[in-house]
PDB file of N, CA and C in Angstrom:
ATOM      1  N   UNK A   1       0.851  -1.175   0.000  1.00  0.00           N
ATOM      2  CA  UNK A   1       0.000   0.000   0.000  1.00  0.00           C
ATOM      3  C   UNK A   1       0.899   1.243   0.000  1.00  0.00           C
ATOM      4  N   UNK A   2      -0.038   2.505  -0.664  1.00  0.00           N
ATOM      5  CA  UNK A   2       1.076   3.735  -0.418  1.00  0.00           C
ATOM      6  C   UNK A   2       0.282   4.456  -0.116  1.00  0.00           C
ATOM      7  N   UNK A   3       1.347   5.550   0.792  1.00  0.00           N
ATOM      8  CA  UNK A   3       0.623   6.761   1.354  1.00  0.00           C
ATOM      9  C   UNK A   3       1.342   7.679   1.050  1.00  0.00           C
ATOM     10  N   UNK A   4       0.218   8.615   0.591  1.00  0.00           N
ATOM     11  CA  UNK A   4       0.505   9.510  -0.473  1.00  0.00           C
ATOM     12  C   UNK A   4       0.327  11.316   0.277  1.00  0.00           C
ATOM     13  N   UNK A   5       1.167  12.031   0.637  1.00  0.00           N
ATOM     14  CA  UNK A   5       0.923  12.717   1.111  1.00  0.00           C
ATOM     15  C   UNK A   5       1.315  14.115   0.350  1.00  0.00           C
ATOM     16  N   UNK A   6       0.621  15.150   0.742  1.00  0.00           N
ATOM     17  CA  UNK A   6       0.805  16.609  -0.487  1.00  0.00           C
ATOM     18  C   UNK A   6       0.573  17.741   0.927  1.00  0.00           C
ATOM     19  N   UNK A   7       1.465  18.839   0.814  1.00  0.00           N
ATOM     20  CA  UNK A   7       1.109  19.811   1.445  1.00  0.00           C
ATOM     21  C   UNK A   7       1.314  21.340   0.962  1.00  0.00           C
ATOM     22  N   UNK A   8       0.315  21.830   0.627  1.00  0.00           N
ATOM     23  CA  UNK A   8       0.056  23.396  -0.024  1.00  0.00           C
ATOM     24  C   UNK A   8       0.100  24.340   1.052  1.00  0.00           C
ATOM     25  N   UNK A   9       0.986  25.485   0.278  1.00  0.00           N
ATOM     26  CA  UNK A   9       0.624  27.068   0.873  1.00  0.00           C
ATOM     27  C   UNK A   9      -0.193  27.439  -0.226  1.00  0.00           C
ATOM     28  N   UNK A  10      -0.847  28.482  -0.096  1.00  0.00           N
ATOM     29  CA  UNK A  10      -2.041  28.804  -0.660  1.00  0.00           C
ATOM     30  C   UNK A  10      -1.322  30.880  -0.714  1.00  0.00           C
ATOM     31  N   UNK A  11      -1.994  31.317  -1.960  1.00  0.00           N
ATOM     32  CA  UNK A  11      -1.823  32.797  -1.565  1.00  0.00           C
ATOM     33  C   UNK A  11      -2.513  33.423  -1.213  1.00  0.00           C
ATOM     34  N   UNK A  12      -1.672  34.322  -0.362  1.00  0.00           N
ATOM     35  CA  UNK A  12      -2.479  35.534   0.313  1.00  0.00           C
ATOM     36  C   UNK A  12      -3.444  35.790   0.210  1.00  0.00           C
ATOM     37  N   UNK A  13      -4.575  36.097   0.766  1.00  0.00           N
ATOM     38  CA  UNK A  13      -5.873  36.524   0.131  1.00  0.00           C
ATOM     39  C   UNK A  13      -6.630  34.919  -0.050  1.00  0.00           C
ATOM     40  N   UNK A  14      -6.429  33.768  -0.314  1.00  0.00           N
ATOM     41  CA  UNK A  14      -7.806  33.298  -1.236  1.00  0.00           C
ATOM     42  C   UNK A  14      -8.293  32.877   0.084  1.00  0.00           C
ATOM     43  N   UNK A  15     -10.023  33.434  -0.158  1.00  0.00           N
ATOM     44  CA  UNK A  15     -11.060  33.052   0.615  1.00  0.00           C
ATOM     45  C   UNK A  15     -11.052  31.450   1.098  1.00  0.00           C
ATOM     46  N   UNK A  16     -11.466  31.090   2.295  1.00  0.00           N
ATOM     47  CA  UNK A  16     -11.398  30.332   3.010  1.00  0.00           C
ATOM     48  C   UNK A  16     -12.242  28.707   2.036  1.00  0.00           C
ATOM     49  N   UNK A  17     -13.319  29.302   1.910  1.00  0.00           N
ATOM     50  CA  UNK A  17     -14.056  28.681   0.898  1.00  0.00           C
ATOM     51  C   UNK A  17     -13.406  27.974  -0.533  1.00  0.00           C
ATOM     52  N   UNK A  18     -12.150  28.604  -0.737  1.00  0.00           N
ATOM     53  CA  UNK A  18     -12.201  28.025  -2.220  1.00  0.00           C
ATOM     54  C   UNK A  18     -10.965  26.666  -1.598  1.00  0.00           C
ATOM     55  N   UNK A  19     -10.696  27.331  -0.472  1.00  0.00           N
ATOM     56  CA  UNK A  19      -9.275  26.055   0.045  1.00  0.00           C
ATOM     57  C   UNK A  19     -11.147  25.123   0.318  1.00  0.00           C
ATOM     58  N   UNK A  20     -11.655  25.086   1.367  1.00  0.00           N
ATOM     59  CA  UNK A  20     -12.739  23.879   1.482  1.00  0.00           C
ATOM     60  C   UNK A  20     -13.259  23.848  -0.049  1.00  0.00           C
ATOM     61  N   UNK A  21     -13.573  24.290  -0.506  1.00  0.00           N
ATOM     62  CA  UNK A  21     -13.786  23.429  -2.218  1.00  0.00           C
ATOM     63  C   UNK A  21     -13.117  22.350  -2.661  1.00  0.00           C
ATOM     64  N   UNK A  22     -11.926  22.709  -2.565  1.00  0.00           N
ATOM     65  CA  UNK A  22     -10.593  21.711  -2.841  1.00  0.00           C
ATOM     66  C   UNK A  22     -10.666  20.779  -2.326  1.00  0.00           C
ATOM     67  N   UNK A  23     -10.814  20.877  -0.760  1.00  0.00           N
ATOM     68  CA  UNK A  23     -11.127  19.438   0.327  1.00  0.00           C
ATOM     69  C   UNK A  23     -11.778  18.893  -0.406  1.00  0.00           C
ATOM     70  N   UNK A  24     -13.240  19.390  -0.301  1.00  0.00           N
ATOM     71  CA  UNK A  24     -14.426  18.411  -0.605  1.00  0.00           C
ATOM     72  C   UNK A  24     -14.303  17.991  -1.565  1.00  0.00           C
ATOM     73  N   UNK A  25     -13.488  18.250  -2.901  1.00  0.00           N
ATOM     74  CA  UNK A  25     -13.360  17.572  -4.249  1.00  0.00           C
ATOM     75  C   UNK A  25     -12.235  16.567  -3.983  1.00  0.00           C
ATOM     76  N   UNK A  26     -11.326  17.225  -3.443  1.00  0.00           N
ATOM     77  CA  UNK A  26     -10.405  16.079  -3.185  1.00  0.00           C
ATOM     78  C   UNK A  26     -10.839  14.672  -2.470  1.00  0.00           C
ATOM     79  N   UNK A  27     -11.667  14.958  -1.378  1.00  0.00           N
ATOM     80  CA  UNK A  27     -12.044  13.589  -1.149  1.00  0.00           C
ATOM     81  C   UNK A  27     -13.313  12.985  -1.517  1.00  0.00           C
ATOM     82  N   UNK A  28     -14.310  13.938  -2.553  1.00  0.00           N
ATOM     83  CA  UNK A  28     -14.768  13.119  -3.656  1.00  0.00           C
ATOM     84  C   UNK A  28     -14.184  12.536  -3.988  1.00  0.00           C
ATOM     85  N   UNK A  29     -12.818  12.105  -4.573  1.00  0.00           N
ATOM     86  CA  UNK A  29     -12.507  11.184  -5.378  1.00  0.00           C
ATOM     87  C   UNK A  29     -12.644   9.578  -4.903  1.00  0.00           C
ATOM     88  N   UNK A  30     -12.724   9.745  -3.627  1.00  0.00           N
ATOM     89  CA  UNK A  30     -12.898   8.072  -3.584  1.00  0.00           C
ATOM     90  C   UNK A  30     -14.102   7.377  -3.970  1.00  0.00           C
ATOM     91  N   UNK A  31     -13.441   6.198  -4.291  1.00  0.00           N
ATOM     92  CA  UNK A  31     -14.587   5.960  -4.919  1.00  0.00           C
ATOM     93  C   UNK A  31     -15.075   6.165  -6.572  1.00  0.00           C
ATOM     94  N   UNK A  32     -14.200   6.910  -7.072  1.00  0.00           N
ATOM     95  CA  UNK A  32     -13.856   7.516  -8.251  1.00  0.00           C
ATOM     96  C   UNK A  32     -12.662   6.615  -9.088  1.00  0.00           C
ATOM     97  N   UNK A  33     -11.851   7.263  -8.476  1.00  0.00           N
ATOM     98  CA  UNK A  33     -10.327   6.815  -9.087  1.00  0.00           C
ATOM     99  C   UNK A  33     -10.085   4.935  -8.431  1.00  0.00           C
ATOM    100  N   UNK A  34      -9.960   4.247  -9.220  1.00  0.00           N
ATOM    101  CA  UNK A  34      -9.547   2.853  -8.887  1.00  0.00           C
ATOM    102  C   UNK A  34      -8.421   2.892  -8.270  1.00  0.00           C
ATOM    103  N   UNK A  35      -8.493   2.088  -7.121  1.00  0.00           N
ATOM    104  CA  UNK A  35      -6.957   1.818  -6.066  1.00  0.00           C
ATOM    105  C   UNK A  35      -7.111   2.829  -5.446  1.00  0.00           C
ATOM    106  N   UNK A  36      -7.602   3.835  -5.466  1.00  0.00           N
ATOM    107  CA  UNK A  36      -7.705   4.824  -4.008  1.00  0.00           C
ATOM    108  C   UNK A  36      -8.232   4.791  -3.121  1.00  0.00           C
ATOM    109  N   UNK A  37      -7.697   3.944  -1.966  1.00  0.00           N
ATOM    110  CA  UNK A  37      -8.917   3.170  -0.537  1.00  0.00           C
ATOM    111  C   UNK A  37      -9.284   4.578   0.133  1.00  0.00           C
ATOM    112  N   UNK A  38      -8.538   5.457   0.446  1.00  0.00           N
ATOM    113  CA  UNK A  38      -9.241   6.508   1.343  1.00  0.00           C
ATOM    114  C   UNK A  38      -8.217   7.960   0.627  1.00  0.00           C
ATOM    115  N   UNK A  39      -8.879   8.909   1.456  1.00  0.00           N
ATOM    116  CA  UNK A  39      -8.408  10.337   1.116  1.00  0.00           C
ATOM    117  C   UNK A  39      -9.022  11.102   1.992  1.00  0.00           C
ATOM    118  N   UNK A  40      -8.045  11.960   3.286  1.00  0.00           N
ATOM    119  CA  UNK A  40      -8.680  12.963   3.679  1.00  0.00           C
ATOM    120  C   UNK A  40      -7.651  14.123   3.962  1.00  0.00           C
ATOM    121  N   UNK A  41      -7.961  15.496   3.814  1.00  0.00           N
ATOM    122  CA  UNK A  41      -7.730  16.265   3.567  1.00  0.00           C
ATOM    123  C   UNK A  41      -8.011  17.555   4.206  1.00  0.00           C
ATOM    124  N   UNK A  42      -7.232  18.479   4.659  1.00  0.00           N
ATOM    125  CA  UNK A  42      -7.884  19.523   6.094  1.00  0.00           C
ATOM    126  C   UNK A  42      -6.718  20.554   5.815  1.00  0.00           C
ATOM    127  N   UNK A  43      -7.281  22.092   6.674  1.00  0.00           N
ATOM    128  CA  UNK A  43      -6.543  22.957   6.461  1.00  0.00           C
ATOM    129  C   UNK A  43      -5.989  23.231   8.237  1.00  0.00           C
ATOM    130  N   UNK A  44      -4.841  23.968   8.126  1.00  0.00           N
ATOM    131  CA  UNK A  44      -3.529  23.183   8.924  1.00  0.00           C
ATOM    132  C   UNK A  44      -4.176  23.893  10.286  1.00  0.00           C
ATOM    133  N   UNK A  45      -4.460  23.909  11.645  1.00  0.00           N
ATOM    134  CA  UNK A  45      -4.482  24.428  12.577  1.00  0.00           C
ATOM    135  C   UNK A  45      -4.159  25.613  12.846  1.00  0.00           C
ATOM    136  N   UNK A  46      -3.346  26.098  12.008  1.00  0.00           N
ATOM    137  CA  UNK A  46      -3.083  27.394  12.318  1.00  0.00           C
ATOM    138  C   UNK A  46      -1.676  27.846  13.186  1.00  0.00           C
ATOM    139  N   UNK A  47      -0.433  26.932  13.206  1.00  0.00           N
ATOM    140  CA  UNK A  47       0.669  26.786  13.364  1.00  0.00           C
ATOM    141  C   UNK A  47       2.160  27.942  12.561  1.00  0.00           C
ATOM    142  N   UNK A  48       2.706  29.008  12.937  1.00  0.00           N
ATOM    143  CA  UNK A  48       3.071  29.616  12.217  1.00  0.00           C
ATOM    144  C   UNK A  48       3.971  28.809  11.384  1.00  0.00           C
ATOM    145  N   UNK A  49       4.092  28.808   9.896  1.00  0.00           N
ATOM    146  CA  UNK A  49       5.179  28.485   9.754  1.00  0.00           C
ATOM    147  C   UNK A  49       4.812  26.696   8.521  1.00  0.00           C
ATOM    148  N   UNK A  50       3.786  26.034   9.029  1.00  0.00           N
ATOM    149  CA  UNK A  50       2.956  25.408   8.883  1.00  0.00           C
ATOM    150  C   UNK A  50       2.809  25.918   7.144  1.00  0.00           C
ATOM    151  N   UNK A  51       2.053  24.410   6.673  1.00  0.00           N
ATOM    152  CA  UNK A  51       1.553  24.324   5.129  1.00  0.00           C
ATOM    153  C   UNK A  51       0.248  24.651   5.803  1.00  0.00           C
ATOM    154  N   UNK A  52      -0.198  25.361   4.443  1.00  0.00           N
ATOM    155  CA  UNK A  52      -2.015  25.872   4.863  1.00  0.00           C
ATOM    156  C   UNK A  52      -3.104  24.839   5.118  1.00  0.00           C
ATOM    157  N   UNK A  53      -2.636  23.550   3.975  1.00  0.00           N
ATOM    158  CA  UNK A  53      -3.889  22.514   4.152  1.00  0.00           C
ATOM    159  C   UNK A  53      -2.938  21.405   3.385  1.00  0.00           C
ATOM    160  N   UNK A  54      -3.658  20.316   3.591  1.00  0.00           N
ATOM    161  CA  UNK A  54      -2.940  18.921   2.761  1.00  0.00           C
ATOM    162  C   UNK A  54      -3.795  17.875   2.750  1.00  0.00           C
ATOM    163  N   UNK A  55      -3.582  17.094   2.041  1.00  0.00           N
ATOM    164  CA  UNK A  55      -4.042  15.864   2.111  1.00  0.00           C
ATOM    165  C   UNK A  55      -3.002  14.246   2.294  1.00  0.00           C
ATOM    166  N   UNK A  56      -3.714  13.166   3.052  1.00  0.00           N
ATOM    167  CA  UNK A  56      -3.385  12.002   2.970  1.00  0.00           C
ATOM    168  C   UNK A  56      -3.839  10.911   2.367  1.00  0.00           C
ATOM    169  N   UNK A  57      -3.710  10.277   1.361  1.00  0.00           N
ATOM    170  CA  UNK A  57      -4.419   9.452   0.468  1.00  0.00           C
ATOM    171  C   UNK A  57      -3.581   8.257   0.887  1.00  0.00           C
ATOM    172  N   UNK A  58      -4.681   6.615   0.671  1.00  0.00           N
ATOM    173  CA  UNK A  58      -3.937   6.236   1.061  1.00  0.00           C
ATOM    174  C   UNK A  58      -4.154   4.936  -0.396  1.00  0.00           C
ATOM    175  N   UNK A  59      -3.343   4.251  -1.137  1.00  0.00           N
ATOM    176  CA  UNK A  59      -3.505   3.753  -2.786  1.00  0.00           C
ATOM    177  C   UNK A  59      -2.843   2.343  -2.413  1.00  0.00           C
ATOM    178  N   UNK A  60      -3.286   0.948  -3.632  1.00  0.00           N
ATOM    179  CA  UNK A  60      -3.672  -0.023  -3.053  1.00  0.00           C
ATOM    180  C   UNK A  60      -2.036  -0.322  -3.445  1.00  0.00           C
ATOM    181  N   UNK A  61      -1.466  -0.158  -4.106  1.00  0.00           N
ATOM    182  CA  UNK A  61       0.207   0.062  -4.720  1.00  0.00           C
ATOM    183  C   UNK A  61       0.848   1.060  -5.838  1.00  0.00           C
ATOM    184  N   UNK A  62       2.029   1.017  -6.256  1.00  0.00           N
ATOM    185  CA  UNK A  62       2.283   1.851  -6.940  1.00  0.00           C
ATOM    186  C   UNK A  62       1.971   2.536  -7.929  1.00  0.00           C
ATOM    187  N   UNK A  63       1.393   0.854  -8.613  1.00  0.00           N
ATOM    188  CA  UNK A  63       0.424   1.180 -10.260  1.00  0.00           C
ATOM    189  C   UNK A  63      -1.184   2.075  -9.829  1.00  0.00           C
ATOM    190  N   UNK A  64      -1.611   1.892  -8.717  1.00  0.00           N
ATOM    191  CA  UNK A  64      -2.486   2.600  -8.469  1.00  0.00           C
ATOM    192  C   UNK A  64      -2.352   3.920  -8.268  1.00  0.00           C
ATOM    193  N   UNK A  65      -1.071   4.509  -7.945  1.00  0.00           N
ATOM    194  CA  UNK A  65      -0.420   5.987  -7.740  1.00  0.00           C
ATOM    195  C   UNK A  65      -0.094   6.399  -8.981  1.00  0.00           C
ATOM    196  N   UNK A  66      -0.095   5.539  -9.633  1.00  0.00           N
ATOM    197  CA  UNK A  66       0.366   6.247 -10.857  1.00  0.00           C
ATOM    198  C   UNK A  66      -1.260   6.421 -11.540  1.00  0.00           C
ATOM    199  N   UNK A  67      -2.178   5.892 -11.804  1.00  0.00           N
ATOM    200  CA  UNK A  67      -3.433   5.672 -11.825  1.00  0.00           C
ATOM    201  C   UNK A  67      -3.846   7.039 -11.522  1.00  0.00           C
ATOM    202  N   UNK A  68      -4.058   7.032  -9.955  1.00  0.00           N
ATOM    203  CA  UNK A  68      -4.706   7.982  -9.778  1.00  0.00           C
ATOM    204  C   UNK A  68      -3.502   9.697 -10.207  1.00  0.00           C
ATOM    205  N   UNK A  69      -2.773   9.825 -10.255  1.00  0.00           N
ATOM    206  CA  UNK A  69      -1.161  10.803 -10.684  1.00  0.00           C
ATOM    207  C   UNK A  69      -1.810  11.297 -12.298  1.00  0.00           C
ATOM    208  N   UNK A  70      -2.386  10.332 -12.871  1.00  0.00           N
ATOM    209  CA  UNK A  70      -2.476  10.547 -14.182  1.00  0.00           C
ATOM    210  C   UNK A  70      -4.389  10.834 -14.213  1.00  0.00           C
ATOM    211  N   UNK A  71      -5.416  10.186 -13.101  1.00  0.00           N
ATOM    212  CA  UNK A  71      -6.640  10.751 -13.669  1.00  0.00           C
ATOM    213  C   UNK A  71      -7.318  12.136 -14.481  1.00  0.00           C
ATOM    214  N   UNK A  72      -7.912  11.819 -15.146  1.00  0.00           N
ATOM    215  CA  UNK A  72      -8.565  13.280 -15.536  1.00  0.00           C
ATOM    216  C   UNK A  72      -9.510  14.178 -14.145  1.00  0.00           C
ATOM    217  N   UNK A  73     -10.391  13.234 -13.591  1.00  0.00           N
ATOM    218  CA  UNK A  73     -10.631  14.038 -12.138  1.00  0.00           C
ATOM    219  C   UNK A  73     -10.029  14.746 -11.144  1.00  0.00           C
ATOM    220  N   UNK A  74      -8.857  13.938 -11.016  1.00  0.00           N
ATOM    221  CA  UNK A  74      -7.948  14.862  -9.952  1.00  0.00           C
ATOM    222  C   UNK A  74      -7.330  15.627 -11.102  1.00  0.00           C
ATOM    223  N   UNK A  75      -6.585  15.878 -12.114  1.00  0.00           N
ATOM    224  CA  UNK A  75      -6.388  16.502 -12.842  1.00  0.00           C
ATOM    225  C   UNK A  75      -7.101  17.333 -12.445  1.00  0.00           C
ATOM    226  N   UNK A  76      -8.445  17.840 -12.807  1.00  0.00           N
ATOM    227  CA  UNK A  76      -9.110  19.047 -12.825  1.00  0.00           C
ATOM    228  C   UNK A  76      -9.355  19.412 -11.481  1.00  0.00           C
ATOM    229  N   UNK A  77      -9.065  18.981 -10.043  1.00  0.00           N
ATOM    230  CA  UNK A  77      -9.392  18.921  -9.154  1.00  0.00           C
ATOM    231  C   UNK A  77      -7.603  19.647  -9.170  1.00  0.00           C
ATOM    232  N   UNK A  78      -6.868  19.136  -9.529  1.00  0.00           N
ATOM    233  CA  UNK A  78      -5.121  19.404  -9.525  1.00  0.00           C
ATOM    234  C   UNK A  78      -4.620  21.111  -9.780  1.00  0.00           C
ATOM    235  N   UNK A  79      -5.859  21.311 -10.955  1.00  0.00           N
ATOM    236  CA  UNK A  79      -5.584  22.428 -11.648  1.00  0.00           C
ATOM    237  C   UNK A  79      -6.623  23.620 -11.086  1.00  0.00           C
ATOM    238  N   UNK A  80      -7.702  23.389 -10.031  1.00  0.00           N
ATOM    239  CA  UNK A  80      -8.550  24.305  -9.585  1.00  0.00           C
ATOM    240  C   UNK A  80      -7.630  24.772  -8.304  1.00  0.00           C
ATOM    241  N   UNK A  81      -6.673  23.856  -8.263  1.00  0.00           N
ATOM    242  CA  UNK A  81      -5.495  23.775  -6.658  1.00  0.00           C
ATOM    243  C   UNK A  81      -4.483  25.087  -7.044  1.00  0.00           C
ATOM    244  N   UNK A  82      -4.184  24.671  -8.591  1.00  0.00           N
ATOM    245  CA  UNK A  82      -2.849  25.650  -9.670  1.00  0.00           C
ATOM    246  C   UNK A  82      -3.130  27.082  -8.948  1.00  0.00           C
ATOM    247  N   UNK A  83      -4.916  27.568  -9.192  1.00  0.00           N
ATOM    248  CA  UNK A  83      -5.192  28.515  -8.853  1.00  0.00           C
ATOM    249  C   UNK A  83      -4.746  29.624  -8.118  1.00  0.00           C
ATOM    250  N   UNK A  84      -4.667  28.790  -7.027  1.00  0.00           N
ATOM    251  CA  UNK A  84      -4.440  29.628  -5.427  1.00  0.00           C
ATOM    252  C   UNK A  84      -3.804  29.144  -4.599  1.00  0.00           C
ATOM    253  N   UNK A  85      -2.814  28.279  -5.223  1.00  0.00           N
ATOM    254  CA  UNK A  85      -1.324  27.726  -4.405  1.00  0.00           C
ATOM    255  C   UNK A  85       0.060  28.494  -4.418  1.00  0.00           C
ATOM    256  N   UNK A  86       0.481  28.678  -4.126  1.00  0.00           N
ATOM    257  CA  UNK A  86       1.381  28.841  -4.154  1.00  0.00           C
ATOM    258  C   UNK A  86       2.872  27.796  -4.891  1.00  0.00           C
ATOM    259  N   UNK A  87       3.424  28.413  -5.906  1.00  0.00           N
ATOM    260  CA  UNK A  87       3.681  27.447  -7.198  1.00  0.00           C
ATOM    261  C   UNK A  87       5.358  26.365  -6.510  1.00  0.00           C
ATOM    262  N   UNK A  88       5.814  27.492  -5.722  1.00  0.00           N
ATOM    263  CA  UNK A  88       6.914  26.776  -4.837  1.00  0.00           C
ATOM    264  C   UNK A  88       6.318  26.054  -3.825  1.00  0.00           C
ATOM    265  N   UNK A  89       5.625  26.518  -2.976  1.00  0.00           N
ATOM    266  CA  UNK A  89       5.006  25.703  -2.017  1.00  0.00           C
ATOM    267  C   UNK A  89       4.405  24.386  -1.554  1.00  0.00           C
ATOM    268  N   UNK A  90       4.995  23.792  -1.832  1.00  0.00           N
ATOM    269  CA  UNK A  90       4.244  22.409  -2.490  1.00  0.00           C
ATOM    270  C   UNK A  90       5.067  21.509  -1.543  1.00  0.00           C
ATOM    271  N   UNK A  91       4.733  20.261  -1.293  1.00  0.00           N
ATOM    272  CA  UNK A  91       5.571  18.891  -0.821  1.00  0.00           C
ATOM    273  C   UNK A  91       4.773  17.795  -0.740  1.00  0.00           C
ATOM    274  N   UNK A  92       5.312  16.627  -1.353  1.00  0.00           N
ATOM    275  CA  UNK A  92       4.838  15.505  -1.654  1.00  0.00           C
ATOM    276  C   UNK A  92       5.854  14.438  -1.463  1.00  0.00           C
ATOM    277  N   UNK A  93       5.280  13.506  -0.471  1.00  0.00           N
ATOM    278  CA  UNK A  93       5.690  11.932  -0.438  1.00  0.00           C
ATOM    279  C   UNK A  93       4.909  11.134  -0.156  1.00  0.00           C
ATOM    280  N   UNK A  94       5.324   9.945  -0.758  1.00  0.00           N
ATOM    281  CA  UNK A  94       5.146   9.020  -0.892  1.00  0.00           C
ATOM    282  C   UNK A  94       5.419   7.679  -0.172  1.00  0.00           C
ATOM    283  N   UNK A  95       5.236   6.918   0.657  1.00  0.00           N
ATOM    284  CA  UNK A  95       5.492   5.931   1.407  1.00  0.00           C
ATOM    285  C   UNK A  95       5.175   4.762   1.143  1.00  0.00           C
ATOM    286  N   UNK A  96       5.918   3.984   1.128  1.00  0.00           N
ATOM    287  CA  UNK A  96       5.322   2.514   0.699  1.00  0.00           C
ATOM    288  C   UNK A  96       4.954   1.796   2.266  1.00  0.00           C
ATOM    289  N   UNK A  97       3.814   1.214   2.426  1.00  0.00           N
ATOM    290  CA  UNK A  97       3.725   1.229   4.147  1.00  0.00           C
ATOM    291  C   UNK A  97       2.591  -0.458   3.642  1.00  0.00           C
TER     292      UNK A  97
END
């Protein structure tokens, strides 16, 4: 199994609402994308210093990461993110667990 983890800064300014948009689409996907057992996703406590929000997905193996890496759903779910992220801000791993 892999666990798939992503963490966004977001810019200045975007309304609170469009980061929960993102959630809730993001973990629409289960259920969607094949090999994706779970996905949840939250914005950070409020820690200075801290990523704004992230998600943990968790995929049934690799070919399934690549699966879901390449969907057209998260794609468009990927690119509503492009928006109001911050383009450096980003971190992603991956765990084989």
């Amino acid at each position: 199994m892999i666990r798939h983890i992503v963490l966004f800064r977001v810019i200045e300014g975007t309304p609170a609402k469009r980061v929960q948009e993102a959630i809730d689409r993001l973990e629409a996907l289960v259920g969607v994308i094949p090999g994706l057992r779970s996905l949840k996703a939250g914005i950070d406590i409020g820690i200075e210093g801290n990523f704004d929000f992230g998600l943990v997905a968790e995929l049934d193996d690799r070919a399934a990461l690549e699966v879901f890496s390449a969907d057209p759903t998260h794609m468009e779910v990927a690119m509503f993110i492009l928006e109001f992220r911050k383009n450096t801000d980003i971190a992603i791993l991956d765990l084989e667990i």
